[in-house]
Protein backbone atom coordinates (compact mmCIF):
# COMPACT_ATOMS: atom_id res chain seq x y z
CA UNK A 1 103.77 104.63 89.87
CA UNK A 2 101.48 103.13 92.40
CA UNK A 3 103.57 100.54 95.14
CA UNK A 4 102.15 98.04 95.75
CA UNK A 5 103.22 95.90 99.07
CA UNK A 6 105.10 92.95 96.71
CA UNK A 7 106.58 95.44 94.79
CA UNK A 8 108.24 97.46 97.54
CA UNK A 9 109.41 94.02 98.94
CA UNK A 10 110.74 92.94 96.16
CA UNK A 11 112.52 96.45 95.66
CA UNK A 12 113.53 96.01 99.23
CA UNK A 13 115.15 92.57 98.05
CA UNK A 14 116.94 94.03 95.17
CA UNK A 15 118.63 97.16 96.56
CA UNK A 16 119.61 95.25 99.42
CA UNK A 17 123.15 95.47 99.96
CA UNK A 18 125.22 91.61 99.68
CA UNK A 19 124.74 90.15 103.39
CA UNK A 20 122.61 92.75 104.38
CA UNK A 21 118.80 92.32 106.21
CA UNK A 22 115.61 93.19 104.86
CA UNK A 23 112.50 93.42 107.38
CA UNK A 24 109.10 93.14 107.04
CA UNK A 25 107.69 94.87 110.16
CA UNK A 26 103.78 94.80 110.71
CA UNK A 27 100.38 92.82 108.54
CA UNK A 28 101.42 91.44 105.24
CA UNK A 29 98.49 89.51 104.14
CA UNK A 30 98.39 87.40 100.98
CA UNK A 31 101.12 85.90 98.73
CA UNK A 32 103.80 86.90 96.83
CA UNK A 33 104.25 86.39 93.22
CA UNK A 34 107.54 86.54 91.71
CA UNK A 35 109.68 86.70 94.53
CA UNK A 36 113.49 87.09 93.81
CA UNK A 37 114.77 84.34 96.07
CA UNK A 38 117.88 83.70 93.67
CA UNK A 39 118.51 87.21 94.69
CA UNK A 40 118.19 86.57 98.49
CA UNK A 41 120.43 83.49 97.79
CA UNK A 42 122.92 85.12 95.62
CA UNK A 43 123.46 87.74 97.89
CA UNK A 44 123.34 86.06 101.60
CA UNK A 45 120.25 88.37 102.86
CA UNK A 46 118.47 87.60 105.88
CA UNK A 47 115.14 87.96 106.37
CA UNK A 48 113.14 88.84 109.13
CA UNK A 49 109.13 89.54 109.88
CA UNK A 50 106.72 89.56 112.77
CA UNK A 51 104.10 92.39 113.33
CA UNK A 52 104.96 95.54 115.31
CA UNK A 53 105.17 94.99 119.43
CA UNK A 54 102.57 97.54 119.87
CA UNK A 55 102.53 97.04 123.54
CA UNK A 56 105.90 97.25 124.61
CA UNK A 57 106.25 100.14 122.13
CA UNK A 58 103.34 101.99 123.17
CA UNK A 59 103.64 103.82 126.49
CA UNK A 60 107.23 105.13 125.99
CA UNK A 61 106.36 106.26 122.30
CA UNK A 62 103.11 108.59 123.87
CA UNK A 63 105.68 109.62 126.53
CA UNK A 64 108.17 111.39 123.59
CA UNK A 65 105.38 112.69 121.88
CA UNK A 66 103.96 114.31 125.30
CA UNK A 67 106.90 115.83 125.81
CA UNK A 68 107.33 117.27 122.17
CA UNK A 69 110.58 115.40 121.78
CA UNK A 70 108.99 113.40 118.93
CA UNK A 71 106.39 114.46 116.24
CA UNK A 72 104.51 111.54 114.37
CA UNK A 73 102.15 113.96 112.64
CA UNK A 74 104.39 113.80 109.33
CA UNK A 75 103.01 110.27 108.64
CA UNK A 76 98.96 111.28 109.13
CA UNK A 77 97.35 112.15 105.54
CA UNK A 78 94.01 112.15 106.80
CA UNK A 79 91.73 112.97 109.99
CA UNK A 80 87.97 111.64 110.04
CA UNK A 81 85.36 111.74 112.59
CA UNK A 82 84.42 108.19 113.74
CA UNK A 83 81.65 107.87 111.65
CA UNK A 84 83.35 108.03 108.47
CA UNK A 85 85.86 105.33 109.45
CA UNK A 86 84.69 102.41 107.00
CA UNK A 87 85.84 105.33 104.59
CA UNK A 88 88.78 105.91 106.00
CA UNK A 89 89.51 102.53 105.63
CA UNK A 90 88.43 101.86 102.09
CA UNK A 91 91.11 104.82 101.42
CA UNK A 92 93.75 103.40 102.97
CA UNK A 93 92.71 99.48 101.47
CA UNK A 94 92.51 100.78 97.96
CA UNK A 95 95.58 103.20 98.36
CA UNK A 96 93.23 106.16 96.98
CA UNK A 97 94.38 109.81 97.44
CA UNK A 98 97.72 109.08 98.59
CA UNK A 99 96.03 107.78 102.09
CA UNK A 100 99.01 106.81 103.95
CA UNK A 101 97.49 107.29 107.63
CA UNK A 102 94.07 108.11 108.95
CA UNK A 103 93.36 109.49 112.90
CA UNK A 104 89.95 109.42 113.85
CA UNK A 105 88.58 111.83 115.61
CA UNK A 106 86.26 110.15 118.74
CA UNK A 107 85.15 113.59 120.15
C-alpha cells in the first residue's frame, strides 16, 4: 500500500495518543481532504508544523557524521550523477521504486 502524504497524516492523527502532539516537520504542499478534525478535537491533540531549520541544524549535524558518531546513509535509496537529477526528482515526486532519498553525485 502506497502512502501517500494525507494518508500518513491522517494515520498520524488517528494513532495519536489522547493529548498527545502530532508534527508536521518540512514541505507539505497542497490540501488535505478528509481530515479527521473531530478526532483532533475529541482527543485534545496539538498540532504543530513549520519546515526543517536547515541552518541551525546543519553544521553540527556534518560535525557527527565527520566524526562517525552518526550515520544518515540508512535513509539514501538512490545516488545519481548531476545530470540525471530531473530523474532523480521525478522518482522521488512520483514515489517510483521506493525512492525515499536521492544524493547526487557533483564530481
Amino acid at each position: 500500500m502506497e502512502l501517500d502524504r494525507p494518508t500518513a497524516l491522517r494515520q498520524a492523527i488517528l494513532a495519536c495518543r489522547t493529548g498527545g502532539v502530532v508534527s508536521v516537520v518540512g514541505v507539505y504542499g497542497g490540501f488535505v481532504d478528509k481530515f479527521p478534525m473531530g478526532a483532533i478535537v475529541n482527543k485534545g491533540l496539538t498540532m504543530r508544523a513549520g519546515q526543517c531549520h536547515v541552518h541551525r541544524y546543519m553544521r553540527p549535524l556534518l560535525e557527527l557524521i565527520e566524526r562517525g558518531l552518526i550515520d544518515p546513509s540508512f535513509v539514501i535509496t538512490h545516488k545519481m550523477k548531476l545530470e540525471d537529477a530531473e530523474h532523480g526528482y521525478d522518482l522521488f515526486l512520483h514515489k517510483q521504486d521506493e525512492c525515499v532519498k536521492v544524493v547526487l553525485d557533483v564530481a
